[in-house]
Structures are given as C-alpha cells and as structure tokens.
N, C-alpha and C. Protein backbone atom coordinates (compact mmCIF):
# COMPACT_ATOMS: atom_id res chain seq x y z
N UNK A 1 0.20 5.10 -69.10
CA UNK A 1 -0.14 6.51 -69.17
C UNK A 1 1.06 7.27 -69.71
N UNK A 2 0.95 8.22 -70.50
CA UNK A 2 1.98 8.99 -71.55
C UNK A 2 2.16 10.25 -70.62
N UNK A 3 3.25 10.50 -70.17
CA UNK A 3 3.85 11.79 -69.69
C UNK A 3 4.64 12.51 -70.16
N UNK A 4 3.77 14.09 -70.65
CA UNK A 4 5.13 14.68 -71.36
C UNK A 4 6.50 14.78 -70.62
N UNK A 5 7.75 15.69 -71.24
CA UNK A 5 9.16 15.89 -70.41
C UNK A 5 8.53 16.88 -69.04
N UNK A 6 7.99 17.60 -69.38
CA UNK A 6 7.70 18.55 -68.04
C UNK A 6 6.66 17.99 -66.85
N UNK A 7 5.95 17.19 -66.94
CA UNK A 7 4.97 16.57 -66.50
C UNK A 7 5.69 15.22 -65.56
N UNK A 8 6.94 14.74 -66.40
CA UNK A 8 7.37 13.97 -65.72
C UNK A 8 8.54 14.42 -64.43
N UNK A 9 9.30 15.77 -65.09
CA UNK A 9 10.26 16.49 -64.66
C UNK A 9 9.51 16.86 -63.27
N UNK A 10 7.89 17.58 -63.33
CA UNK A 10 7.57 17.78 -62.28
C UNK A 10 7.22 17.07 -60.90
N UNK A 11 7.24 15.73 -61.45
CA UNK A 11 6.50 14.44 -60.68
C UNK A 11 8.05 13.94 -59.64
N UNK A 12 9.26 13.81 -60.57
CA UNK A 12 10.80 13.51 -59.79
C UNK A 12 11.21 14.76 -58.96
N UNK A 13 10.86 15.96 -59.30
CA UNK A 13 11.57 16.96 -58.18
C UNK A 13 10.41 17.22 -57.61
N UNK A 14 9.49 16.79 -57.14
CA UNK A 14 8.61 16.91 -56.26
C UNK A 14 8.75 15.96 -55.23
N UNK A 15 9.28 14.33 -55.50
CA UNK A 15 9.52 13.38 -54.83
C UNK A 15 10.70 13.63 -54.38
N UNK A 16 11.78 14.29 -55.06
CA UNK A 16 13.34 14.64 -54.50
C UNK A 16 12.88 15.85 -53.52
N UNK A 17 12.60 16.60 -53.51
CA UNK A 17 11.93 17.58 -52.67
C UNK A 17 11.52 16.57 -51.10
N UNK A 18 10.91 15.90 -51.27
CA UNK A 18 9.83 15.57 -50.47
C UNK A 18 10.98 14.59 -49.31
N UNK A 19 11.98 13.79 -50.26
CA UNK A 19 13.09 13.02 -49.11
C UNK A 19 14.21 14.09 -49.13
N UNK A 20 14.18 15.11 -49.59
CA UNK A 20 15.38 16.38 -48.72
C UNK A 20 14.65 16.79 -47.94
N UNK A 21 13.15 17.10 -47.43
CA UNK A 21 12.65 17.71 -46.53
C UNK A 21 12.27 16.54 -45.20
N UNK A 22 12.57 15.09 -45.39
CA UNK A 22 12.73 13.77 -44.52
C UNK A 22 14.09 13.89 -43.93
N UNK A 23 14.80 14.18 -44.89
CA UNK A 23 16.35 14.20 -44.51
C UNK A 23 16.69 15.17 -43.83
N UNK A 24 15.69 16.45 -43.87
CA UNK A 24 16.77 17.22 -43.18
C UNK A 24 15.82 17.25 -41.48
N UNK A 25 14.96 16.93 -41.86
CA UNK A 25 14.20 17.22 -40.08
C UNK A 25 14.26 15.65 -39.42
N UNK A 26 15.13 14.84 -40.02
CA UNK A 26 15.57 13.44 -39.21
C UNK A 26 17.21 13.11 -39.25
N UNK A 27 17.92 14.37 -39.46
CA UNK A 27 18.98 14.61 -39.83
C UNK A 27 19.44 14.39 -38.53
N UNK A 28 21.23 14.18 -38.34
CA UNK A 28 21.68 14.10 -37.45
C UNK A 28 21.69 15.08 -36.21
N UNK A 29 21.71 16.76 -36.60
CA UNK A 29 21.90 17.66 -35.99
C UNK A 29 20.50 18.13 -35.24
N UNK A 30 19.27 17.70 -35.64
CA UNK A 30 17.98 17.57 -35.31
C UNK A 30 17.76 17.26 -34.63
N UNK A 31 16.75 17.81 -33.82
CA UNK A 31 16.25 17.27 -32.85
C UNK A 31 14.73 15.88 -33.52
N UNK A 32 14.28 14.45 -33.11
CA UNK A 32 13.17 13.85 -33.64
C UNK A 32 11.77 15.36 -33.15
N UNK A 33 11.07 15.09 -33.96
CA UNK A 33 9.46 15.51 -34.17
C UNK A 33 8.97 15.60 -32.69
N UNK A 34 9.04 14.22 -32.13
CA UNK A 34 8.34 14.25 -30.92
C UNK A 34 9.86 13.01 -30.10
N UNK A 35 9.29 13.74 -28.64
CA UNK A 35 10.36 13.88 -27.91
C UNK A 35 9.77 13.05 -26.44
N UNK A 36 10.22 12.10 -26.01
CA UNK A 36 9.76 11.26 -25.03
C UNK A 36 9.83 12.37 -23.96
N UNK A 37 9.25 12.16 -22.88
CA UNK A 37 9.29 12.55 -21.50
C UNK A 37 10.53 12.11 -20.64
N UNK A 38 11.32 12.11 -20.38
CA UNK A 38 11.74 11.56 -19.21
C UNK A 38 11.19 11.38 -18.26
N UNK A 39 11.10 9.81 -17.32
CA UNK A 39 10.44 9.20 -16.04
C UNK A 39 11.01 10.03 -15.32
N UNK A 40 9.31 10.53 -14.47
CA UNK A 40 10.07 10.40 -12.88
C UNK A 40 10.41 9.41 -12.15
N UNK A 41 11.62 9.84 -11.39
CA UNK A 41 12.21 8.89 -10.83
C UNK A 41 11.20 9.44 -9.23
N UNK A 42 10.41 8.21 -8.21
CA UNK A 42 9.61 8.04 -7.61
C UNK A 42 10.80 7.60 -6.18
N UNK A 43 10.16 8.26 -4.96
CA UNK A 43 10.74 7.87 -3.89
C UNK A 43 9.16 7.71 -2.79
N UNK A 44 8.92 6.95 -2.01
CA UNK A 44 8.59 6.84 -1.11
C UNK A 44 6.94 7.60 -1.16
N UNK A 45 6.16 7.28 -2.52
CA UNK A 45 5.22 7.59 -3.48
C UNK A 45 5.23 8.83 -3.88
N UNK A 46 6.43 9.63 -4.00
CA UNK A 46 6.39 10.57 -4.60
C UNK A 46 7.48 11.08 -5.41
N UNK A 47 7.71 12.10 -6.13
CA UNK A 47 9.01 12.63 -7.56
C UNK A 47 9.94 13.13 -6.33
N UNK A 48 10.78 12.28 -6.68
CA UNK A 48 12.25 13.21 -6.15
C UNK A 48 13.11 13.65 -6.89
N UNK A 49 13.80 14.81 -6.05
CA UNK A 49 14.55 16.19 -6.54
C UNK A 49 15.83 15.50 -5.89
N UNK A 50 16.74 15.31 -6.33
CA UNK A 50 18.17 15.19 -5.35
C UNK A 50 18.30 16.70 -5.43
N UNK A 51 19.18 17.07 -4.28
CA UNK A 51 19.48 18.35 -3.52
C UNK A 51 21.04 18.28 -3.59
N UNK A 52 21.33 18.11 -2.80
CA UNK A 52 23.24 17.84 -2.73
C UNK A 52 23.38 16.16 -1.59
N UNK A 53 24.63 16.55 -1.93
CA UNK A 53 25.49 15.27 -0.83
C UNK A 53 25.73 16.04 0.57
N UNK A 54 25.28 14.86 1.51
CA UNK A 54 25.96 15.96 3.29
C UNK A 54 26.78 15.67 3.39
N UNK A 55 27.33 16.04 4.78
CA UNK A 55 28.92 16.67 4.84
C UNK A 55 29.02 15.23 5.39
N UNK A 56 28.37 13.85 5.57
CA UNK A 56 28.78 12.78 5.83
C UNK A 56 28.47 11.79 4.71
N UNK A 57 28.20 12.68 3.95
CA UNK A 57 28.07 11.29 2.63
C UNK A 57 26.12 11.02 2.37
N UNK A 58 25.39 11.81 3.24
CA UNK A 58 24.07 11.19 3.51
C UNK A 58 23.81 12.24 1.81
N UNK A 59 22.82 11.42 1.12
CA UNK A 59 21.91 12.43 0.20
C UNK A 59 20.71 12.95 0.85
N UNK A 60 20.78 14.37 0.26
CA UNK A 60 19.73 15.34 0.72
C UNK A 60 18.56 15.06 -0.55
N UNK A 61 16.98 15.12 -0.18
CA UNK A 61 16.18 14.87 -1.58
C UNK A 61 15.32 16.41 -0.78
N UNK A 62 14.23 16.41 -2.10
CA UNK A 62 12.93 16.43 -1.70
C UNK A 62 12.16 16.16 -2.68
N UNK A 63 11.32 15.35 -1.35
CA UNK A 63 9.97 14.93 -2.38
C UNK A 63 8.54 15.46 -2.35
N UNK A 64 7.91 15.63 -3.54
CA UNK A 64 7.27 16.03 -3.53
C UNK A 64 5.70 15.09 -3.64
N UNK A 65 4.93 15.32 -3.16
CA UNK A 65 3.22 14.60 -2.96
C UNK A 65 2.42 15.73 -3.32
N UNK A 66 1.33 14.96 -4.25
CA UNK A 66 -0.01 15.24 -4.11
C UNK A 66 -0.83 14.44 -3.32
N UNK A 67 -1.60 14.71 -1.91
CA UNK A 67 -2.21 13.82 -1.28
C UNK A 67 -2.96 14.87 -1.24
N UNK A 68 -4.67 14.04 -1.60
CA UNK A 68 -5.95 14.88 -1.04
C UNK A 68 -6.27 16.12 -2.03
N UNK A 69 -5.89 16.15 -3.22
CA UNK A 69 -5.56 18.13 -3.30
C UNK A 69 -4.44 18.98 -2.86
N UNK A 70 -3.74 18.63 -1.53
CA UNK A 70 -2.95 18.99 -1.32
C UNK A 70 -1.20 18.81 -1.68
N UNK A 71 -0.19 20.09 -1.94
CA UNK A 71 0.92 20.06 -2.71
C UNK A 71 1.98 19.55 -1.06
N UNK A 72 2.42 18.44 -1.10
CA UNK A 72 3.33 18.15 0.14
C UNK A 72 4.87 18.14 -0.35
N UNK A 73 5.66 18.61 0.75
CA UNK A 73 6.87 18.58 0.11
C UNK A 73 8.17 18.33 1.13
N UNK A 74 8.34 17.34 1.05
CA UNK A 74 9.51 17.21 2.46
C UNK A 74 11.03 17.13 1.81
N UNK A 75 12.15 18.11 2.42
CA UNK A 75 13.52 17.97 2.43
C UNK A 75 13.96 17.17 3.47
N UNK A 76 14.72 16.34 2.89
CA UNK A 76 15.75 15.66 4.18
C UNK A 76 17.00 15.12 3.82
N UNK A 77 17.79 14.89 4.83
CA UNK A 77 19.28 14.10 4.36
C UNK A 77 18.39 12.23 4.53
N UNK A 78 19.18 11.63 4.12
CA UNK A 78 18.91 10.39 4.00
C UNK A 78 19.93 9.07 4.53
N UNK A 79 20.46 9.56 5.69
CA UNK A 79 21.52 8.87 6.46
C UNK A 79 20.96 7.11 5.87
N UNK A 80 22.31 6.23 5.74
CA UNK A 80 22.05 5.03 6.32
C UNK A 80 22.42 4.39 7.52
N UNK A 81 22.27 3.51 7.49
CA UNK A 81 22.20 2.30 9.04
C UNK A 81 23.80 1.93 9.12
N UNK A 82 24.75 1.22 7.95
CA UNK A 82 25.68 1.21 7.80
C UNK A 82 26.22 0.54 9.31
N UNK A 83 25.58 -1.01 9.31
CA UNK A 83 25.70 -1.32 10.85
C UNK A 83 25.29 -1.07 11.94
N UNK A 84 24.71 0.13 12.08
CA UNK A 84 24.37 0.40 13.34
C UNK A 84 23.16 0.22 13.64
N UNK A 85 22.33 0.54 15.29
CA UNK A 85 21.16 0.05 15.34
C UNK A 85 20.36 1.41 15.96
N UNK A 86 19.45 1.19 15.44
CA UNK A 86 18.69 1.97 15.80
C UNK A 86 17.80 2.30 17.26
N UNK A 87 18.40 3.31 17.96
CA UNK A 87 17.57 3.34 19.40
C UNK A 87 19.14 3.35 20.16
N UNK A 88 19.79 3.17 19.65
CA UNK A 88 21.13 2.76 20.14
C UNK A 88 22.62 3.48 19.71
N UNK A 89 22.79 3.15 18.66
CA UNK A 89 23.66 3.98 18.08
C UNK A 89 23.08 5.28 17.22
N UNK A 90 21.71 4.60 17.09
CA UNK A 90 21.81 5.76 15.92
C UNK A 90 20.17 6.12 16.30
N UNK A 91 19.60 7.82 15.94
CA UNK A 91 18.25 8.07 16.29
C UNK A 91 17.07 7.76 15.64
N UNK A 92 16.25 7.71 16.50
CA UNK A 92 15.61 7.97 17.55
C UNK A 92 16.23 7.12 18.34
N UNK A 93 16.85 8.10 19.86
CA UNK A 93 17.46 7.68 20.86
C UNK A 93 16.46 7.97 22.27
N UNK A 94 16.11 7.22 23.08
CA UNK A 94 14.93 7.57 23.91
C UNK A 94 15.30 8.59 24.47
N UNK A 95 14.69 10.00 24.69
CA UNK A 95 14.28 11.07 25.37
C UNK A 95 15.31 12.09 24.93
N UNK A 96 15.62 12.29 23.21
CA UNK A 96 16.45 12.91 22.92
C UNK A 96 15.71 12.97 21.60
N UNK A 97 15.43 14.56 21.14
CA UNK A 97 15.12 15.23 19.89
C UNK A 97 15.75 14.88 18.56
N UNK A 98 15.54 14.05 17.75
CA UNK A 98 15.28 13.70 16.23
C UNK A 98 15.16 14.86 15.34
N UNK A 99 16.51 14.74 14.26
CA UNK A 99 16.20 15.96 13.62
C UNK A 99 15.28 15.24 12.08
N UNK A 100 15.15 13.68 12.13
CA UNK A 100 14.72 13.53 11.60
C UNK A 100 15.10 13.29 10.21
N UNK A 101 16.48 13.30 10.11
CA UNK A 101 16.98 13.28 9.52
C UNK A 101 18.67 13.73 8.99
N UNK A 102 19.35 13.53 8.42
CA UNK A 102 20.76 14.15 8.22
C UNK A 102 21.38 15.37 8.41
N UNK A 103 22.40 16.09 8.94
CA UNK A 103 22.78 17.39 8.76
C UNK A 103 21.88 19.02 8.77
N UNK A 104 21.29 19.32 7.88
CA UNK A 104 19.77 19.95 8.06
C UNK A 104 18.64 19.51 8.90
N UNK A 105 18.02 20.46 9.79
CA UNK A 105 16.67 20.11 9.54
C UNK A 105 15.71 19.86 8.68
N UNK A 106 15.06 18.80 9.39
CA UNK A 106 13.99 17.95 7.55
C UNK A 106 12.83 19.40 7.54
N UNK A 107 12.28 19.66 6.66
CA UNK A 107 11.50 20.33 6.04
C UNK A 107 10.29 20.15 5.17
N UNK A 108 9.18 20.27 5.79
CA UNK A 108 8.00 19.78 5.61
C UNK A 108 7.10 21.57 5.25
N UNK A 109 6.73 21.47 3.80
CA UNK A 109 5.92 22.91 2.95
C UNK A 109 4.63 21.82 2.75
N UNK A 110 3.47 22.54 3.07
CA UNK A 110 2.12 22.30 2.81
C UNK A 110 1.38 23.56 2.05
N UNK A 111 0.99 23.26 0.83
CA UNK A 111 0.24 24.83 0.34
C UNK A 111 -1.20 24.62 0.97
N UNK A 112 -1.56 23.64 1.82
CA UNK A 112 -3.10 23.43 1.97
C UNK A 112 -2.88 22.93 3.62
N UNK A 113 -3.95 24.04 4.46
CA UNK A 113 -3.82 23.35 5.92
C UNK A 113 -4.24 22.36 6.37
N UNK A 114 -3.59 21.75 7.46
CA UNK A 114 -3.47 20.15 7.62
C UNK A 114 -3.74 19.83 8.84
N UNK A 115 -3.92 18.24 9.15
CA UNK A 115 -3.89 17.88 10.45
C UNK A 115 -3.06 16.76 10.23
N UNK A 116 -2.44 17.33 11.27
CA UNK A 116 -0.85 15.85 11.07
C UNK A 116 -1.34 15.15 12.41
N UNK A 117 -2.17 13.70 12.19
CA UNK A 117 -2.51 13.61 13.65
C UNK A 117 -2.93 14.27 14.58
N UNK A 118 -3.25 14.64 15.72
CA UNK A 118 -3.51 15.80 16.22
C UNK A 118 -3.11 17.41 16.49
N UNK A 119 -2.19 17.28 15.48
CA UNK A 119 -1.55 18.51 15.35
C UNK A 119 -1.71 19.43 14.31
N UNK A 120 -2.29 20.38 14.48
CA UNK A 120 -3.00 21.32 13.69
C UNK A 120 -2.00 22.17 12.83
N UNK A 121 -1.79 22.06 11.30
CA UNK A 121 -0.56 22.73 10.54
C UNK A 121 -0.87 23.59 9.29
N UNK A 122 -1.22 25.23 9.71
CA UNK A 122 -1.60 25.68 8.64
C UNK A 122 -0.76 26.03 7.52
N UNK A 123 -1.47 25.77 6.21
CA UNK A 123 -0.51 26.27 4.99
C UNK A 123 1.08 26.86 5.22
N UNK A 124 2.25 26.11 4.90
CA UNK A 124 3.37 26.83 5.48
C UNK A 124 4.45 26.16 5.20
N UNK A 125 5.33 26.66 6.04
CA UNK A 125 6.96 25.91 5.75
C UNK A 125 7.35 25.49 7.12
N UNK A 126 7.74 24.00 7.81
CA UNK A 126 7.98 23.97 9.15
C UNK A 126 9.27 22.89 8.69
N UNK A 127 9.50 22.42 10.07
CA UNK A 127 11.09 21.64 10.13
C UNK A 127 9.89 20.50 11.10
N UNK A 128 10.28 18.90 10.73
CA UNK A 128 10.05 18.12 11.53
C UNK A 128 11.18 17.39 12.65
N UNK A 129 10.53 17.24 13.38
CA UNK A 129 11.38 16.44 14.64
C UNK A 129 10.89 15.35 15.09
N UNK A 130 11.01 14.52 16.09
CA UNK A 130 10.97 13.67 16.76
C UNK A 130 11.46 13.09 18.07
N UNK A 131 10.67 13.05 18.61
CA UNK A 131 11.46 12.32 20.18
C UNK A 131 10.95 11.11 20.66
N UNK A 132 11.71 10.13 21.14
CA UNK A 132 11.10 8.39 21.20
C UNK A 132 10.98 8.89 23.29
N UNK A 133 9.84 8.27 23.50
CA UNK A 133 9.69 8.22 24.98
C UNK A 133 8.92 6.93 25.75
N UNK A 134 9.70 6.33 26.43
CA UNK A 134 8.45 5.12 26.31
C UNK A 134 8.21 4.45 25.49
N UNK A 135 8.84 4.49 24.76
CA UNK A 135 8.07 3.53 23.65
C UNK A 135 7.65 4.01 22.49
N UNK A 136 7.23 5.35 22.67
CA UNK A 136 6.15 5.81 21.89
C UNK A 136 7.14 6.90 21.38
N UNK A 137 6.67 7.07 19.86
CA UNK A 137 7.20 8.29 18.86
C UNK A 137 6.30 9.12 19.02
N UNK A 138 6.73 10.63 19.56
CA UNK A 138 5.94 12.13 18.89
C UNK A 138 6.35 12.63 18.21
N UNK A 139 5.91 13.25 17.20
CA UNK A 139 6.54 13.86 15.96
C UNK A 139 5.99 15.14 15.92
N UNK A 140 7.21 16.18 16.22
CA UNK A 140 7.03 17.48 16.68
C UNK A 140 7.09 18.42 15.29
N UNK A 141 6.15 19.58 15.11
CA UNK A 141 6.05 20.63 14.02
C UNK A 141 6.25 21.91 14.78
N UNK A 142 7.19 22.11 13.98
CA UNK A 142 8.24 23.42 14.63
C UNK A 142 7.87 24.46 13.33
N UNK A 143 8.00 25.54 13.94
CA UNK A 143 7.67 26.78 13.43
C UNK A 143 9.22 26.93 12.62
N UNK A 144 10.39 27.04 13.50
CA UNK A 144 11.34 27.59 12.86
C UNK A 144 12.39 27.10 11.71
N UNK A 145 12.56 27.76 10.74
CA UNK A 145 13.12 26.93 9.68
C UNK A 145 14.58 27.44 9.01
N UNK A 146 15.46 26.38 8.24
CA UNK A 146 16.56 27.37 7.56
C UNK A 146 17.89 26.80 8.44
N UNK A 147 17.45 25.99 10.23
CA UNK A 147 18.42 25.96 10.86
C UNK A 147 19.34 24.68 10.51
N UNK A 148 20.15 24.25 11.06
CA UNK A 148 20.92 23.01 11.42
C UNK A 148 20.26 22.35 11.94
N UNK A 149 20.32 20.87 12.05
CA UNK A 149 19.58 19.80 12.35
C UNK A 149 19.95 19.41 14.43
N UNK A 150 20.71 20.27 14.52
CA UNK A 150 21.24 20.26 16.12
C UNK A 150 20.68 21.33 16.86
N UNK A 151 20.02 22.55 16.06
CA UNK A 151 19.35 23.89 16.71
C UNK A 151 17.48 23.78 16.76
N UNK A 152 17.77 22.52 17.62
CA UNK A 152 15.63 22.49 17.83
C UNK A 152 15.72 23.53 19.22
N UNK A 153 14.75 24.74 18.72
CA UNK A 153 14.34 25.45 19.95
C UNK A 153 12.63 25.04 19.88
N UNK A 154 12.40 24.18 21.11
CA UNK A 154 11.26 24.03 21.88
C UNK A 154 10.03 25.13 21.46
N UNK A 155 10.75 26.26 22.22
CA UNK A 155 9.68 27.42 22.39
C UNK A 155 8.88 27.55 20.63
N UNK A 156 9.24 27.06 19.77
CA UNK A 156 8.85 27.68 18.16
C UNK A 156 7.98 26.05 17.96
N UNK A 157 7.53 25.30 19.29
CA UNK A 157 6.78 24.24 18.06
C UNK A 157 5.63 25.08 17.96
N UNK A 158 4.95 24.02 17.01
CA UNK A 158 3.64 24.65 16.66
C UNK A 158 2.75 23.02 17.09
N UNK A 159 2.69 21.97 17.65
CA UNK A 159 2.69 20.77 17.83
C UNK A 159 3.14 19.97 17.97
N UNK A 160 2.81 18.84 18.66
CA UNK A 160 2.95 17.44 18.85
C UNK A 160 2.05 16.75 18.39
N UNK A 161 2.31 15.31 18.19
CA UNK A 161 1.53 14.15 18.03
C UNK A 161 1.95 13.19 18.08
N UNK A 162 1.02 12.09 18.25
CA UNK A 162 1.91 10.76 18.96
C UNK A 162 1.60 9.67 17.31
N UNK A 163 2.65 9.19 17.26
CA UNK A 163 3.21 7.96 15.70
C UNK A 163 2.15 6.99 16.27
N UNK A 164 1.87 5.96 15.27
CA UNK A 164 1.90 4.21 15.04
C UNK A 164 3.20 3.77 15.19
N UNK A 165 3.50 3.18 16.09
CA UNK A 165 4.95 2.49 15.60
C UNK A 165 5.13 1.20 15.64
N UNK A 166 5.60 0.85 14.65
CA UNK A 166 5.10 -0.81 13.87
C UNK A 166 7.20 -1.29 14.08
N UNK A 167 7.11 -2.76 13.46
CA UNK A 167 8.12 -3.34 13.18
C UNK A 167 8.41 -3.54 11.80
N UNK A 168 9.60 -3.14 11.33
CA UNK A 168 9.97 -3.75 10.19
C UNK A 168 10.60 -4.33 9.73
N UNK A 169 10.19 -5.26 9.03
CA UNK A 169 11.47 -6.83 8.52
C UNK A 169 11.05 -6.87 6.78
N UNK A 170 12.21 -6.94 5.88
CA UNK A 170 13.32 -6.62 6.72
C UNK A 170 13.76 -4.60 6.45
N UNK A 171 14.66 -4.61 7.17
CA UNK A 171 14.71 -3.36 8.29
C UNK A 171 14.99 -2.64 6.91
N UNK A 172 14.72 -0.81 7.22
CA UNK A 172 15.11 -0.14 5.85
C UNK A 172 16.59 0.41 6.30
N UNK A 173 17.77 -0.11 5.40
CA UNK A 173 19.15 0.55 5.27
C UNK A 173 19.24 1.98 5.33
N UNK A 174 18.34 2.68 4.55
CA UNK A 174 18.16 3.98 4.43
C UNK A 174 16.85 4.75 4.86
N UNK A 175 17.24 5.66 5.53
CA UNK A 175 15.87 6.59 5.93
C UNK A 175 14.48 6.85 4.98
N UNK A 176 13.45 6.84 4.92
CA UNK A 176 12.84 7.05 4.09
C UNK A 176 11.70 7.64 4.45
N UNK A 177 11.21 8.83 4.00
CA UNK A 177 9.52 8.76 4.04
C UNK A 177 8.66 8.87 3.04
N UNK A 178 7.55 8.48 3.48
CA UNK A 178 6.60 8.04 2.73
C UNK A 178 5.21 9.01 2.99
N UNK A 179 4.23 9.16 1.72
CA UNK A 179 3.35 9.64 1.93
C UNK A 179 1.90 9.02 1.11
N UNK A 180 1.27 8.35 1.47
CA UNK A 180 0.51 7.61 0.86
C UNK A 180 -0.82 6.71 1.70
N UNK A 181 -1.73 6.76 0.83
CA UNK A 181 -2.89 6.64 1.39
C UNK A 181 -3.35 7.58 2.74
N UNK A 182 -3.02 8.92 3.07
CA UNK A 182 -3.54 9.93 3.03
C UNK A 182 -2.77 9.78 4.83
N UNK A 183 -1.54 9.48 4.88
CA UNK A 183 -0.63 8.90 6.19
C UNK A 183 0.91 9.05 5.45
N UNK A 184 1.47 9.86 6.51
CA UNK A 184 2.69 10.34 6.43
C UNK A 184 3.49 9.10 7.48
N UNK A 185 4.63 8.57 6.89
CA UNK A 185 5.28 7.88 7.86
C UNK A 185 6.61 7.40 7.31
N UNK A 186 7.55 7.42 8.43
CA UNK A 186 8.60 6.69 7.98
C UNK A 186 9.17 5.60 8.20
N UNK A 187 10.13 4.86 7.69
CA UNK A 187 11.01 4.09 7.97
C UNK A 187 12.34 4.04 7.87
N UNK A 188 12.64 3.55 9.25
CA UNK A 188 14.04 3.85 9.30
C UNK A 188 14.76 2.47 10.63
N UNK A 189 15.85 1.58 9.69
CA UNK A 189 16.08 0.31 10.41
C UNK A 189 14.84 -0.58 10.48
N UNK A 190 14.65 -0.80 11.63
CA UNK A 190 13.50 -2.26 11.74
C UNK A 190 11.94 -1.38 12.41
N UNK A 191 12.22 0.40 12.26
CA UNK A 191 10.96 0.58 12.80
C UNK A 191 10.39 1.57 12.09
N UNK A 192 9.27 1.25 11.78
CA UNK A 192 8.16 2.26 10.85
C UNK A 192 7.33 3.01 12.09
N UNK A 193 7.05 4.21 11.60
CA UNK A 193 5.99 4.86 12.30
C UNK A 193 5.27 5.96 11.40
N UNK A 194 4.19 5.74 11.52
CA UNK A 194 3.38 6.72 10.91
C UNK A 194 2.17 7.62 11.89
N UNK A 195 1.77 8.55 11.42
CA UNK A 195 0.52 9.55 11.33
C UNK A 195 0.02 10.06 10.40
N UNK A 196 -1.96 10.02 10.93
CA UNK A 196 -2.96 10.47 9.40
C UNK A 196 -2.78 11.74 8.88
N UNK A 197 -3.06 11.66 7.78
CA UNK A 197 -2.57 13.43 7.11
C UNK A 197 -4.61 13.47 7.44
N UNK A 198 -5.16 14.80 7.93
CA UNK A 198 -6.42 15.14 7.18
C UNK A 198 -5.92 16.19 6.45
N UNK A 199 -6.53 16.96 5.30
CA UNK A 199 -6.48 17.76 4.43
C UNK A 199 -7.71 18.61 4.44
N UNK A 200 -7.48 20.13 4.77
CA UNK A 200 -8.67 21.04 5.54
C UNK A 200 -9.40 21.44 3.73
C-alpha cells in the first residue's frame, strides 16, 4: 500500500503520541491505574485496629464483627501468659473481678440490641468483666465506661451471665476474643469460655 509523506507522518506521531501517553501514566512518579486493596489483617474472626502499647508491654486492639446484622466491637489490652498460670498467678483469680483484660477496661459497642446469654444489652457502649466462682465464669456488663481496668463499680452493671467453660490444649499465650458463629468467647491459657450472642 502507497503512503503519501503526510499520511505516513500522520500514522508515526500518532503511535509516538500513543507510548508518551503509556509512559507517562506508568511513569515512575505515578501512581498504577488500579490499585490493590490492602488485606485485612483478621483477629479472632474479625479486622483489627491496633490501638497503642500498655504501660506493660500488653497491645491494646479493637476488633471489629459483623455477627447477625449486627456492628460488634470490642477494645482490649492483650496481656500474655509469659509463664504464668492462669487461676493462679494470673486472672481469672477465684472470687475476684476480671477486667478482662490489660490496663483499660475491655470495651464492648453494639449498634444493635443484644442478648449476651442471659443478659439483656441494649444498643450501646459497656466495659466487660468477669469473675471465676466455683468453677464457673460470669461475665459481667457494666454500664460504666472510659475507666481503668482496677475501677469496677458493682452498682453500674447492667448484667450477669454464666460462660461455657471448656479446656484448652494447647493453651493460648495471648488473650484473645473471639466472635463467631453467633457466640462471643474467649481464650486465655488452657481455658476457653464462651456465651450465645442473640441479635434483637
């Protein structure tokens, strides 16, 4: 095929055109076209937020759940075991209040009202606790929030309820909770305990 000078002239700076406009939007200073997501990083079936470091080294998270429809969201420090045993050195200590966690009180936000086991928890912001008695874990929902993990006042629960408390092998190093299959529970050393979430 015969191409005049202009015909051909137009055909090369159309193609030079076409890799300066490749070059410059895959250029170094560019951002690519399309841009991966970054993973969430997943704790205990749900996205965690690191928060800060406690004043003993424990990490503070919160994680966040969708269970049921409902938006769940628990803060806590995340002490480890670091040798010690649980029931003994370290809490749940029998007939002594669990802050449930590190330095802060743990912090449990529901945008949807709940039944934590028999304990009735409307839409809100509470602090969880715990006390081992007998044997048996209750896991207390306290009204008051914002405090130190050493300031449980009684008079502000809003409930009790009594755990599952299972064995675990092998034992968890680090505190953890979990929210999944429609049951809130943790583990911590060689003992798990949980309670059913309903979702109102």
């Amino acid at each position: 095929m015969w191409l005049s000078k202009s015909g051909l002239a137009i055909i090369v700076g159309t193609v030079f055109l076409t890799n300066c406009a490749d070059t410059v939007k895959d250029g170094p200073d560019q951002k690519p076209a399309v841009e991966s997501a970054p993973s969430a990083q997943l704790l205990g079936g749900g996205i965690v937020t690191p928060l800060h470091e406690g004043q003993a080294g424990s990490p503070h998270v919160r994680v966040d759940w969708d269970n049921d429809g409902a938006n769940l969201s628990i803060s806590y420090g995340r002490p480890f075991l670091k040798g010690r045993t649980v029931g003994e050195s370290v809490e749940p200590i029998a007939d002594r209040v669990w802050r449930m966690g590190a330095d802060e009180a743990t912090t449990l936000t529901t945008d949807r009202d709940l039944m934590l086991g028999d304990a009735q928890v409307p839409a809100g912001e509470y602090t969880l606790w715990a006390i081992s008695t007998g044997g048996t874990i209750n896991l207390i929902v306290n009204q008051e929030t914002g405090q130190w993990g050493t300031s449980y006042n009684q008079s502000r629960d809003l409930g009790r309820t009594a755990m599952t408390v299972g064995a675990l092998d092998p034992p968890a190093e680090q505190l953890t909770f979990h929210i999944q299959n429609s049951e809130l529970r943790f583990e911590w050393g060689s003992t798990v305990a949980s309670v059913p979430i309903l979702v109102h």
